[in-house]
N, C-alpha and C. Protein backbone atom coordinates (compact mmCIF):
# COMPACT_ATOMS: atom_id res chain seq x y z
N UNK A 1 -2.10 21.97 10.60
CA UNK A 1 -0.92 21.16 10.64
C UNK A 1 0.26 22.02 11.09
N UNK A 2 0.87 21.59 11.91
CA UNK A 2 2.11 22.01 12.32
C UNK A 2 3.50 21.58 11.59
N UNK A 3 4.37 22.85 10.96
CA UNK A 3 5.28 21.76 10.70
C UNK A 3 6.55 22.80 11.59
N UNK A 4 7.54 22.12 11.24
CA UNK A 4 8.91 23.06 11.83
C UNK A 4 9.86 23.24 10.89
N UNK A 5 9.96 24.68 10.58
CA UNK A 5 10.33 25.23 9.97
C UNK A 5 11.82 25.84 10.52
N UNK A 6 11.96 25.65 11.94
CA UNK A 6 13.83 25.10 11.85
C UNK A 6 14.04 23.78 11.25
N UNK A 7 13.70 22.62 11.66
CA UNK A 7 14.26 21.52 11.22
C UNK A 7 13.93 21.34 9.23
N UNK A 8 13.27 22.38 9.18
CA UNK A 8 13.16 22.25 7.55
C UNK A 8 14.35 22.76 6.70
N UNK A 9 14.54 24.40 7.50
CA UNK A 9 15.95 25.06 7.20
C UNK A 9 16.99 24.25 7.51
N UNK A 10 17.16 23.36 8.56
CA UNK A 10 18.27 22.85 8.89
C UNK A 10 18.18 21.79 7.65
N UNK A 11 17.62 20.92 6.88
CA UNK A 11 17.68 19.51 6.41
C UNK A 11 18.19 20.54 5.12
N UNK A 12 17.64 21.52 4.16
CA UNK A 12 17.84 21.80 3.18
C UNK A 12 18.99 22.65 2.72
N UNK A 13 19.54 22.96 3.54
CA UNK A 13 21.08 23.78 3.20
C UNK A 13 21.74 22.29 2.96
N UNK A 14 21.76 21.20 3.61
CA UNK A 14 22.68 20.07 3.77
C UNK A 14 22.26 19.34 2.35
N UNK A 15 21.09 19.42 2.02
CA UNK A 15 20.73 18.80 0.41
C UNK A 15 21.35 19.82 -0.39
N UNK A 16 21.22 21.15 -0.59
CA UNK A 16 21.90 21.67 -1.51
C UNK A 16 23.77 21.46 -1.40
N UNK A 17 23.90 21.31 -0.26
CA UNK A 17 25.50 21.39 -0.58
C UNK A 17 25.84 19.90 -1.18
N UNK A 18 24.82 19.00 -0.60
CA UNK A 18 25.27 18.00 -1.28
C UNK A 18 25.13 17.54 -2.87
N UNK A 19 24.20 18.25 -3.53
CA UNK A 19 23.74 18.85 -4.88
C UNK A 19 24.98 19.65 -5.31
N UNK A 20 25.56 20.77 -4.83
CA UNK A 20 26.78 21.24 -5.13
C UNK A 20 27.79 20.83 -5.05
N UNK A 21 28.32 19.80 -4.20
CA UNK A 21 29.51 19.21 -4.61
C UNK A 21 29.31 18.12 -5.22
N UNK A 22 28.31 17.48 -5.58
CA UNK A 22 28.00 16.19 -7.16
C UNK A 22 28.48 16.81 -8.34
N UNK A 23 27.40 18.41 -8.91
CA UNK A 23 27.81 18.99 -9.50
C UNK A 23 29.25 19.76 -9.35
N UNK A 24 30.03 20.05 -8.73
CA UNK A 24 31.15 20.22 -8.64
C UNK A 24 32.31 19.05 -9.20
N UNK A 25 31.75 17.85 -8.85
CA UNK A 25 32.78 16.59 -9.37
C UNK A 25 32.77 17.01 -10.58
N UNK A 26 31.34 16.78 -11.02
CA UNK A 26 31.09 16.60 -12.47
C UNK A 26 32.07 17.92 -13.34
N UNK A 27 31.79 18.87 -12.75
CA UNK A 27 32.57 20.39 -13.61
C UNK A 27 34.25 20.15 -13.57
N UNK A 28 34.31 19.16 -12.47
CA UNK A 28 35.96 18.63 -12.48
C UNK A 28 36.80 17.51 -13.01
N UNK A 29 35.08 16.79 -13.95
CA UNK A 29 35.49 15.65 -14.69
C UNK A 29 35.84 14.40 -13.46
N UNK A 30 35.42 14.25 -12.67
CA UNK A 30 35.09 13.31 -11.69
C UNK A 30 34.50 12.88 -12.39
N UNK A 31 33.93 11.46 -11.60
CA UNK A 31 33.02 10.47 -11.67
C UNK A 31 31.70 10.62 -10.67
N UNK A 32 30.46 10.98 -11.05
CA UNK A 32 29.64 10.88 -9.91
C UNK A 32 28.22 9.77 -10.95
N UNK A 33 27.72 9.03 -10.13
CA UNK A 33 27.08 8.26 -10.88
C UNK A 33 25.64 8.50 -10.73
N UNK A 34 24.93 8.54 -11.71
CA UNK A 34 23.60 8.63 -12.11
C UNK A 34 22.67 8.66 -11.18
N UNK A 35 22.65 7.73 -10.43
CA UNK A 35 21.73 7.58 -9.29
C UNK A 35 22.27 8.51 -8.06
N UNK A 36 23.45 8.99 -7.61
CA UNK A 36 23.72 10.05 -6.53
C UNK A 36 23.75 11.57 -7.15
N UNK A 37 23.66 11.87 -8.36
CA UNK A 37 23.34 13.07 -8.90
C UNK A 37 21.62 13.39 -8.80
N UNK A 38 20.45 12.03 -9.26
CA UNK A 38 19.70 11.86 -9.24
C UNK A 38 18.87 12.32 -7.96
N UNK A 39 19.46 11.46 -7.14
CA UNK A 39 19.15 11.52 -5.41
C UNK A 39 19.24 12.99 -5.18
N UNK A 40 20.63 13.22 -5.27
CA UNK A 40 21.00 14.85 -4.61
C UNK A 40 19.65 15.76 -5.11
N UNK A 41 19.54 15.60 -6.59
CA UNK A 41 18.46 16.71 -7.08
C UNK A 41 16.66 16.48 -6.97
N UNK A 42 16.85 14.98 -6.85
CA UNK A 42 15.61 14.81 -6.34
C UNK A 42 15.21 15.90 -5.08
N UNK A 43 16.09 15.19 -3.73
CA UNK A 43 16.31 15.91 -2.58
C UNK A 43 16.22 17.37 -2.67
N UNK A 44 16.44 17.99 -3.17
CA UNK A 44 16.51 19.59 -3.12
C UNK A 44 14.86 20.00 -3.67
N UNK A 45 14.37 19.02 -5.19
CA UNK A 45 13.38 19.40 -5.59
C UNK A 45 12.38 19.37 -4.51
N UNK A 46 12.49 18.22 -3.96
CA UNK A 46 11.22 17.69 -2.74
C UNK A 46 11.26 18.81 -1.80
N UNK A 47 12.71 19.35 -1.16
CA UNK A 47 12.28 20.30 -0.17
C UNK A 47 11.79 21.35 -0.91
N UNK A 48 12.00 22.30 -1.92
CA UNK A 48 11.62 23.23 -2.67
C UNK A 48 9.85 23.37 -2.76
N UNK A 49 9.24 21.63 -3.33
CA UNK A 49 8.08 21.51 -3.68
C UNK A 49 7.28 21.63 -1.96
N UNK A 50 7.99 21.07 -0.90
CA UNK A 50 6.95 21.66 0.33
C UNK A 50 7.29 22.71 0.64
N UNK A 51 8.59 23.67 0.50
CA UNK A 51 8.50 25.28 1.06
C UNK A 51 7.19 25.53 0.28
N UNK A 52 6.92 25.58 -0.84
CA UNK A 52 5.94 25.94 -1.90
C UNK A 52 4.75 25.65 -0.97
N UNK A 53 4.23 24.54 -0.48
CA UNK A 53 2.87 24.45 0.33
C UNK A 53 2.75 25.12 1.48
N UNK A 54 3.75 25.58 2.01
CA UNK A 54 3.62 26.52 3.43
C UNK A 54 3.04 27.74 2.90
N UNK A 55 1.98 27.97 4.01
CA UNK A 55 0.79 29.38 4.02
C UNK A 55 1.01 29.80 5.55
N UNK A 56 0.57 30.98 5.77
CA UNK A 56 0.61 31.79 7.04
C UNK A 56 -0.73 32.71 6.80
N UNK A 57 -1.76 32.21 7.71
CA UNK A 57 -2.93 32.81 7.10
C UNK A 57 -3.43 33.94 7.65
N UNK A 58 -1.96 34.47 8.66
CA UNK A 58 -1.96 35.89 9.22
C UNK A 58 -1.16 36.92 8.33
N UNK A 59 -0.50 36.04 7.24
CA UNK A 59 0.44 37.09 6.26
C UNK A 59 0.10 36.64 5.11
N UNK A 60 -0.70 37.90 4.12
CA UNK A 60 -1.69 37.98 2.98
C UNK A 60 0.09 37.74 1.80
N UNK A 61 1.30 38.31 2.05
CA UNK A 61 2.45 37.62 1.34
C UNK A 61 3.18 36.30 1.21
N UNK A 62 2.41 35.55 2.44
CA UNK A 62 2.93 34.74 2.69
C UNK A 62 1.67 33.58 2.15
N UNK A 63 1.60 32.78 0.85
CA UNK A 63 0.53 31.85 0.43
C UNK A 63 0.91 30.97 -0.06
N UNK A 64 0.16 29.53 -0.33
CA UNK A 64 0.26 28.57 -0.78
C UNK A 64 0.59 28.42 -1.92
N UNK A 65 1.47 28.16 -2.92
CA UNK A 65 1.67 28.01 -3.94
C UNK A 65 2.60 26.85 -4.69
N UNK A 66 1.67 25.62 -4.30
CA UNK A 66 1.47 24.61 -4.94
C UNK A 66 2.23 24.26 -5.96
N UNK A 67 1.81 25.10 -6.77
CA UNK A 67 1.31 24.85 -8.20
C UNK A 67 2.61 25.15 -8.79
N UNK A 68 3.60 25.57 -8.66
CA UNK A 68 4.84 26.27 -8.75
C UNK A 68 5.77 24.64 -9.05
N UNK A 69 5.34 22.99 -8.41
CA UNK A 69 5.77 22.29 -7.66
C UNK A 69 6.33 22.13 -9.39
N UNK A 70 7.70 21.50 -9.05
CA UNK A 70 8.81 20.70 -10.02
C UNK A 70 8.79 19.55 -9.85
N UNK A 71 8.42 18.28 -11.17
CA UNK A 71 8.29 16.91 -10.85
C UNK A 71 10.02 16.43 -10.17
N UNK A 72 10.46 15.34 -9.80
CA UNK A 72 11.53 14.98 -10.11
C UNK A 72 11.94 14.35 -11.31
N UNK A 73 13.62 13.84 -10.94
CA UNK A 73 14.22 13.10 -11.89
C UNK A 73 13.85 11.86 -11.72
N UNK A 74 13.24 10.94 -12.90
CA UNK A 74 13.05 9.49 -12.52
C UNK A 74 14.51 8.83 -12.25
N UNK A 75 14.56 8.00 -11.40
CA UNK A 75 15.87 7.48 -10.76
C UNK A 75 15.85 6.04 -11.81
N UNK A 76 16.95 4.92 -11.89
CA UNK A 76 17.19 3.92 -12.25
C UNK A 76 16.19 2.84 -11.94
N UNK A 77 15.87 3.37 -10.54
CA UNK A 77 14.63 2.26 -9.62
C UNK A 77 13.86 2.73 -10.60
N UNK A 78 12.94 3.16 -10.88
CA UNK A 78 11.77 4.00 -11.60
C UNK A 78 11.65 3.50 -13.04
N UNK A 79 12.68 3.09 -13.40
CA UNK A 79 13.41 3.60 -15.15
C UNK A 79 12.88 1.64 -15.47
N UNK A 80 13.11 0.59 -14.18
CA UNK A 80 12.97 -0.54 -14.59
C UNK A 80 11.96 -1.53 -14.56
């Protein structure tokens, strides 16, 4: 399987910042609501859980590790 690993780097800096400024409202006593805190951290977990499945089976440092994977947050959809 091929994947691309620019367009992977590119999608996941843009989930974490958006994870950091939710949490940022929140540390400022903003309002951020349940389901876009949810989303944001979902988002970051999901890219996290496939860096984890990328292997390079020419680099013995570079392995699959699965197993490492973080469930998400159940969202409101989920909850009903």
């Amino acid at each position: 399987m091929n994947v691309s690993m620019d367009g992977f780097r590119s999608r996941m800096p843009s989930n974490i910042d958006t994870l950091k400024n939710l949490v940022n409202y929140i540390v400022n006593d903003r309002h951020v609501s349940h389901n876009e805190l949810t989303e944001a951290m979902n988002d970051v977990v999901s890219d996290m859980n496939i860096l984890c499945c990328f292997s390079c089976d020419d680099d013995k440092t570079f392995n699959e590790v699965s197993y490492l994977e973080i469930d998400q947050i159940p969202t409101e959809a989920n909850n009903v």
